[in-house]
C-alpha atoms as a PDB file:
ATOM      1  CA  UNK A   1     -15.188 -22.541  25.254  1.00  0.00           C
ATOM      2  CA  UNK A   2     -15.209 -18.711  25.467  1.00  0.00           C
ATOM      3  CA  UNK A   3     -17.392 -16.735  28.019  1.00  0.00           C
ATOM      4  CA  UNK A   4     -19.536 -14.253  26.192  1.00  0.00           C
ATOM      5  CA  UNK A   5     -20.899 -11.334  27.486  1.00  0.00           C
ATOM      6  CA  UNK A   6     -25.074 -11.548  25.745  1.00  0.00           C
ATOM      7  CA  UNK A   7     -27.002  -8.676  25.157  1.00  0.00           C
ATOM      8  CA  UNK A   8     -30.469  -9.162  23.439  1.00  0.00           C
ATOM      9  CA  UNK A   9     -31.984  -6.440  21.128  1.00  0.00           C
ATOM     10  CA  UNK A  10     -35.490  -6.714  19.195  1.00  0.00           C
ATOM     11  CA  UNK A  11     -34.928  -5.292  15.331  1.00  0.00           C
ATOM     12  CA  UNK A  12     -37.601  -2.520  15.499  1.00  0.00           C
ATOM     13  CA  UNK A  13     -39.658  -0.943  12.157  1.00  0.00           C
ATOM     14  CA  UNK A  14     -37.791   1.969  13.044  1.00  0.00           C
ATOM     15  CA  UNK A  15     -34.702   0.449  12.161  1.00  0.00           C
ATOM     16  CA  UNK A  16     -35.257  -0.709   9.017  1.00  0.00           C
ATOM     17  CA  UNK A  17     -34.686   0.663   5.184  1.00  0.00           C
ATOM     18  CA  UNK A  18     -37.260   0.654   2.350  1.00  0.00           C
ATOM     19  CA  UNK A  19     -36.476  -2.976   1.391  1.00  0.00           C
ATOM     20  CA  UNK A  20     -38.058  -3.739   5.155  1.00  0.00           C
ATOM     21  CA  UNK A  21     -34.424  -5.276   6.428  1.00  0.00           C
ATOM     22  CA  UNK A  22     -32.528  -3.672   9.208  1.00  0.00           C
ATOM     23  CA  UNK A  23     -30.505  -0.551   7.871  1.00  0.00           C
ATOM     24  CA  UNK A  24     -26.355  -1.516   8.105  1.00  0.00           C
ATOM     25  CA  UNK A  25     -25.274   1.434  10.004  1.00  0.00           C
ATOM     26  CA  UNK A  26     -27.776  -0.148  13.176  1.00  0.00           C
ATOM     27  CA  UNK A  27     -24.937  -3.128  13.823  1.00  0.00           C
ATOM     28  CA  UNK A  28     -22.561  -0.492  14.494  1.00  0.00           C
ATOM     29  CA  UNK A  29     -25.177   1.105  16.999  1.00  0.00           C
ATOM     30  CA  UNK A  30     -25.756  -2.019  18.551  1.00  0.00           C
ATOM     31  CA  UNK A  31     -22.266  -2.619  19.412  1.00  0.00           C
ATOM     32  CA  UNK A  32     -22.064   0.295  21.551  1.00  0.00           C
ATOM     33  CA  UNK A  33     -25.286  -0.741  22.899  1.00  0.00           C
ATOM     34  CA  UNK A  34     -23.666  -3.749  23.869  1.00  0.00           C
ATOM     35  CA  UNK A  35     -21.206  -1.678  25.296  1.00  0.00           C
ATOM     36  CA  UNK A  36     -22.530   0.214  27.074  1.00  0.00           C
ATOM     37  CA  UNK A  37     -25.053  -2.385  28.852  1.00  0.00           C
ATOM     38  CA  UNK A  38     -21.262  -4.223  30.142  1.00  0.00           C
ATOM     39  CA  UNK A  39     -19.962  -1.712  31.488  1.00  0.00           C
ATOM     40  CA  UNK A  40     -23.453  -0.834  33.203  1.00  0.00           C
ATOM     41  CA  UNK A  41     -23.407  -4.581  34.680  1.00  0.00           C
ATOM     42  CA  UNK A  42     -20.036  -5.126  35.460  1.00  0.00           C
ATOM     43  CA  UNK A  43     -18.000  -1.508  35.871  1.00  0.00           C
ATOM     44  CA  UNK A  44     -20.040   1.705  37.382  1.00  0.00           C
ATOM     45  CA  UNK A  45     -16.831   2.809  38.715  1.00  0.00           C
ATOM     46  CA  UNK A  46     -15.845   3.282  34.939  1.00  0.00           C
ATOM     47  CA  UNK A  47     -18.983   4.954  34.274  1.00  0.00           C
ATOM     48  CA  UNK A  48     -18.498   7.852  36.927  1.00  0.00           C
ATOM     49  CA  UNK A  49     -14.796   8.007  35.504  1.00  0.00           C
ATOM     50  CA  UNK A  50     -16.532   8.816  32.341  1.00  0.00           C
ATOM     51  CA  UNK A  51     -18.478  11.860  33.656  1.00  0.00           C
ATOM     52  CA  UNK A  52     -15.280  12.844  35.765  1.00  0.00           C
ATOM     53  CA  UNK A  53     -12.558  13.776  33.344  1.00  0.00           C
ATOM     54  CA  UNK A  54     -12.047  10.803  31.285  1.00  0.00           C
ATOM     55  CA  UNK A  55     -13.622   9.094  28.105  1.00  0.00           C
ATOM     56  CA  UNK A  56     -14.048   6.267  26.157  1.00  0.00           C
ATOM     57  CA  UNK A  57     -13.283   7.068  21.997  1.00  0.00           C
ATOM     58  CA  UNK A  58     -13.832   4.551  19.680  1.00  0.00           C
ATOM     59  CA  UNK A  59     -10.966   4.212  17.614  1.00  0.00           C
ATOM     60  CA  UNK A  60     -12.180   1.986  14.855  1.00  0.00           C
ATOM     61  CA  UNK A  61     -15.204  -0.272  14.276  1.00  0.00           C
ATOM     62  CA  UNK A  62     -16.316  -2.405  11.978  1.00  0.00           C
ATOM     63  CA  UNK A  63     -18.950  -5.111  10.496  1.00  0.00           C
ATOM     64  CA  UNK A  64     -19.152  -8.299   8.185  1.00  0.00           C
ATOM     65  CA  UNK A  65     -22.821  -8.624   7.347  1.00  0.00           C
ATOM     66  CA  UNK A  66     -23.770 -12.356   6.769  1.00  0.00           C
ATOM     67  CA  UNK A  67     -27.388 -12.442   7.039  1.00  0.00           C
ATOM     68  CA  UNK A  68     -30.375 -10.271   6.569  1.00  0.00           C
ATOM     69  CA  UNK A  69     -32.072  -9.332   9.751  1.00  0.00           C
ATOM     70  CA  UNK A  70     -36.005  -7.870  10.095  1.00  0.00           C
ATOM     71  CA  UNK A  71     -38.016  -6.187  11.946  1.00  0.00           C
ATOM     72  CA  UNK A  72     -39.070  -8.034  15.458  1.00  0.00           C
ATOM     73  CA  UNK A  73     -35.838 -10.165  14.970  1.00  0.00           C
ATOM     74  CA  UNK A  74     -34.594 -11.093  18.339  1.00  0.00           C
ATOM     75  CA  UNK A  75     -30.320 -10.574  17.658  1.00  0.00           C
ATOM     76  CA  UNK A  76     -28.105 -11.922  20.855  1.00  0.00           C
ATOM     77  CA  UNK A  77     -25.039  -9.846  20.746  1.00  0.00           C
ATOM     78  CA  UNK A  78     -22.215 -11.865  21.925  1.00  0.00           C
ATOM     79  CA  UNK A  79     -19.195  -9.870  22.865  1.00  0.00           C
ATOM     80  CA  UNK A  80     -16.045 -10.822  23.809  1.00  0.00           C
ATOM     81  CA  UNK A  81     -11.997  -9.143  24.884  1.00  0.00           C
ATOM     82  CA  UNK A  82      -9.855  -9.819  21.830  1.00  0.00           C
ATOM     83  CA  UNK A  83      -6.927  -7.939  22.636  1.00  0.00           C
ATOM     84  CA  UNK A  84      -5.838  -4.959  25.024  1.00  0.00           C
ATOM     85  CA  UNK A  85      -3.233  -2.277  25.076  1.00  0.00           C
ATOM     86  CA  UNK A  86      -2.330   0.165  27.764  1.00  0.00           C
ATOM     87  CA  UNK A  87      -5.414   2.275  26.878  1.00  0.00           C
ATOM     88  CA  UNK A  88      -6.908   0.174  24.014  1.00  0.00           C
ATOM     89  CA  UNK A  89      -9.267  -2.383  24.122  1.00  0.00           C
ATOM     90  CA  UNK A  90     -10.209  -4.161  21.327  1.00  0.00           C
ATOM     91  CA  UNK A  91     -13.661  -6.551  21.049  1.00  0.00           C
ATOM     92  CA  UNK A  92     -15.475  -9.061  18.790  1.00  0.00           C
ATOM     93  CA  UNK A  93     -19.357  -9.023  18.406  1.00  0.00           C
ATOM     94  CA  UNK A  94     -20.890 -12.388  16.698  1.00  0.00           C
ATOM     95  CA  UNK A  95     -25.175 -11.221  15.784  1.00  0.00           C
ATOM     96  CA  UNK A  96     -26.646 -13.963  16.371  1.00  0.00           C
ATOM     97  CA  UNK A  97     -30.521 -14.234  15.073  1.00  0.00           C
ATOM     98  CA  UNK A  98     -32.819 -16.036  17.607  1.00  0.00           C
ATOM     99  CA  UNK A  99     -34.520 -18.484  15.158  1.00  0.00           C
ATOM    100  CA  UNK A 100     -36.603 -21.254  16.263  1.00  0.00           C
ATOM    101  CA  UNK A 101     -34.047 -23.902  14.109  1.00  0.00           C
ATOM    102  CA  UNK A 102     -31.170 -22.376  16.410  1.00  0.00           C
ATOM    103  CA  UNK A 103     -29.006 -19.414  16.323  1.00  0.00           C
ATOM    104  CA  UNK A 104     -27.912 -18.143  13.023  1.00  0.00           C
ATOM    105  CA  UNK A 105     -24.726 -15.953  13.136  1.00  0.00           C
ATOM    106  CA  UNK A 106     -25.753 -12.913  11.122  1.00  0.00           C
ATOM    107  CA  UNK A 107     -23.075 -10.798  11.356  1.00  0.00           C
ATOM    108  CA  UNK A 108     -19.705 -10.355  13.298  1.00  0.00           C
ATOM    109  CA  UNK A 109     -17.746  -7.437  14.060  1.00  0.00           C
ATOM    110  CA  UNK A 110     -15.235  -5.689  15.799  1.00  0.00           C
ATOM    111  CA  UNK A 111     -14.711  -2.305  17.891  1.00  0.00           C
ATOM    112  CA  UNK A 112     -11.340  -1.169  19.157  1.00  0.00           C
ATOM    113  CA  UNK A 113     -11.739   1.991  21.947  1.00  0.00           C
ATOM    114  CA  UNK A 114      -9.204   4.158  23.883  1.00  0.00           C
ATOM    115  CA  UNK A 115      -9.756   5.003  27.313  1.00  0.00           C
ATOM    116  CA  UNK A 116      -8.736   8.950  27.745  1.00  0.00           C
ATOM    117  CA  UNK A 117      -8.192  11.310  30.220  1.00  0.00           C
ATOM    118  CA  UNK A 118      -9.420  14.913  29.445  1.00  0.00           C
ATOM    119  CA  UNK A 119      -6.890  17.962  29.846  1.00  0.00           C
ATOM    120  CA  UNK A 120      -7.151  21.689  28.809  1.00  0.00           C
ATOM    121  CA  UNK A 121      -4.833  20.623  25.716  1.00  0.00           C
ATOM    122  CA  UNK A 122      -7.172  17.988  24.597  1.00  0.00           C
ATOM    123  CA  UNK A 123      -7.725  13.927  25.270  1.00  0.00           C
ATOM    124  CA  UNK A 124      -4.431  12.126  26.308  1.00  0.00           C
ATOM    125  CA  UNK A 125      -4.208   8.547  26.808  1.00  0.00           C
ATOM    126  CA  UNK A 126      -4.784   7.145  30.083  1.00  0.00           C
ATOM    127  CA  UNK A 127      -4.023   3.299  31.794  1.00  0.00           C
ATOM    128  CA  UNK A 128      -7.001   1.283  31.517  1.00  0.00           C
ATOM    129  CA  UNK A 129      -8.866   0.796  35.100  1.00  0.00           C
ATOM    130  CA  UNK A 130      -8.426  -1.609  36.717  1.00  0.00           C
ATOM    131  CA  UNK A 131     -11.733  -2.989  37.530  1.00  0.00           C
ATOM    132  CA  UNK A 132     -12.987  -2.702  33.522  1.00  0.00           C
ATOM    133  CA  UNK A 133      -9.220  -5.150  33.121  1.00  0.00           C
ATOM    134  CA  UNK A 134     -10.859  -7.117  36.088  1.00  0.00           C
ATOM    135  CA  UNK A 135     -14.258  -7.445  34.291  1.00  0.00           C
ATOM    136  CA  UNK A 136     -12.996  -8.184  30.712  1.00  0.00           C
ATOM    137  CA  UNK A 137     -11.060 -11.173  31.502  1.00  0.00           C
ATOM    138  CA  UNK A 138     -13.207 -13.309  31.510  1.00  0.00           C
ATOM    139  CA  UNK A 139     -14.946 -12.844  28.127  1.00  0.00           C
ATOM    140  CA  UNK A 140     -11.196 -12.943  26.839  1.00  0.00           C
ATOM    141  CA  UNK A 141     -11.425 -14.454  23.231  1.00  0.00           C
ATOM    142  CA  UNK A 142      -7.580 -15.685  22.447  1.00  0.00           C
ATOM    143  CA  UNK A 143      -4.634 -16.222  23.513  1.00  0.00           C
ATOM    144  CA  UNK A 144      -1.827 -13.689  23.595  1.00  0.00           C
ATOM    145  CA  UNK A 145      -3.779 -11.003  24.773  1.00  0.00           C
ATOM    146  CA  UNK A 146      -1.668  -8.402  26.791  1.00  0.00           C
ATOM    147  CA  UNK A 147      -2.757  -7.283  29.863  1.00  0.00           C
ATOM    148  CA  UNK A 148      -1.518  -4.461  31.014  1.00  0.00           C
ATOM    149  CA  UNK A 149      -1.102  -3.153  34.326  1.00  0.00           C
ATOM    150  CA  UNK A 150      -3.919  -2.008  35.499  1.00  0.00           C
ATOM    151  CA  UNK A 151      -4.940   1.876  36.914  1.00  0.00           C
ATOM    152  CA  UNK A 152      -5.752   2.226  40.482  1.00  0.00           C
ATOM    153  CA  UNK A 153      -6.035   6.195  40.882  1.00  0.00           C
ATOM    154  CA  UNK A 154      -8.381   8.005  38.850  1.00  0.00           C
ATOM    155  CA  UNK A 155      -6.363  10.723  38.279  1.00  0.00           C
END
């Protein structure tokens, strides 16, 4: 069984449209949430990378909604590595709804981001570092997935 890397969120009001469920763009918000709280947890180095030249960009995201959520839902993100590139990294999210019958999976999706260096001409790509490669295996989902060698400078 896969390792998954849980973050917890309670739906608020706030978060909701005028049919009282939680508003579809908020998954997407959640995943970077989700994120963010992993690379909080597991790589600070990456974190002062990020306020020291380079970046994270999310190339392309994505959501399958299966179930309605509400407000004061508790939703257990579950996030795992699908796949990596030299700078890419690409990862699954299954929502699962806290219900007192068991999880229900009420939504899944999927983020790919680009780690980046910043120059005067723009973002470039950079190699992925090597303790976010170290902290992402892991949570890795399937087979296959290329792991590529990792950064040691910060350059």
């Amino acid at each position: 069984m896969t390792r998954t890397y849980v973050h917890r969120h309670r739906v608020t009001f706030e978060e909701t449209n005028f049919t009282g469920n939680a508003y579809f763009a908020h998954y997407v918000r959640w995943q970077g949430h989700c994120r963010e709280a992993f690379l909080s947890e597991h790589c600070p180095r990456v974190l002062d990378m990020l306020h020291d030249g380079h970046a994270l960009v999310t190339v392309s995201c994505g959501v399958d909604y299966l179930r309605e959520c509400w407000p004061l839902d508790l939703i257990e993100m579950h996030m795992s590595l699908c796949d990596t590139t030299t700078n890419r990294i690409t990862m699954i999210f299954d929502y699962q709804r806290v219900a007192d019958a068991g999880p229900e999976l009420a939504a899944r999706g999927r983020q790919t981001v680009a780690f980046m260096r910043r120059r005067s001409t723009g973002l470039e790509p950079a190699p992925l570092p090597a303790q976010l490669i170290a902290a992402l295996g892991p949570y890795t989902k399937r087979t296959g997935t290329h792991s590529p060698a990792p950064s040691t400078a910060a350059d």
